[in-house]
C-alpha atoms as a PDB file:
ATOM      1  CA  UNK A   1     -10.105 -24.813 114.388  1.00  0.00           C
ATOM      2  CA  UNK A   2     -12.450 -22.205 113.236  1.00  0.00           C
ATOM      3  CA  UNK A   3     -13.337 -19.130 115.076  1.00  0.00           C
ATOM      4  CA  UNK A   4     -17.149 -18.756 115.832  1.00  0.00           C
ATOM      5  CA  UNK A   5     -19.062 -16.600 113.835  1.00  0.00           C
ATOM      6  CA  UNK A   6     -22.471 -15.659 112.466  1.00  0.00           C
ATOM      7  CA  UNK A   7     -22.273 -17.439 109.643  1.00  0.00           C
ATOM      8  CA  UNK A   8     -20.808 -20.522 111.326  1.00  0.00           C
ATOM      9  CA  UNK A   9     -22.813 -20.993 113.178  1.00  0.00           C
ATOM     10  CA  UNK A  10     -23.413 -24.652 112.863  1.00  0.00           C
ATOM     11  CA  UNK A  11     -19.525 -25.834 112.071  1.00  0.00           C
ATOM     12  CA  UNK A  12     -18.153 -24.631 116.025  1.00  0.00           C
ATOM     13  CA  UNK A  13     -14.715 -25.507 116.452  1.00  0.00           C
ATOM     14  CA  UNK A  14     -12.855 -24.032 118.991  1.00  0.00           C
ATOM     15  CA  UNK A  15     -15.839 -20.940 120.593  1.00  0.00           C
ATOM     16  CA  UNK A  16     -18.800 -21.878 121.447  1.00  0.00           C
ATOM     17  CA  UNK A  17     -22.343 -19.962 120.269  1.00  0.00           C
ATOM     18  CA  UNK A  18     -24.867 -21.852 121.094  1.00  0.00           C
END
């Protein structure tokens, strides 16, 4: 439900990182 970013990092939701 969350959009990927740098500070999520570890909680991915919908995108993603790696």
């Amino acid at each position: 439900g969350e959009r990927a970013d740098a500070r999520s990092s570890l909680r991915v939701d919908d995108v993603d990182i790696g």
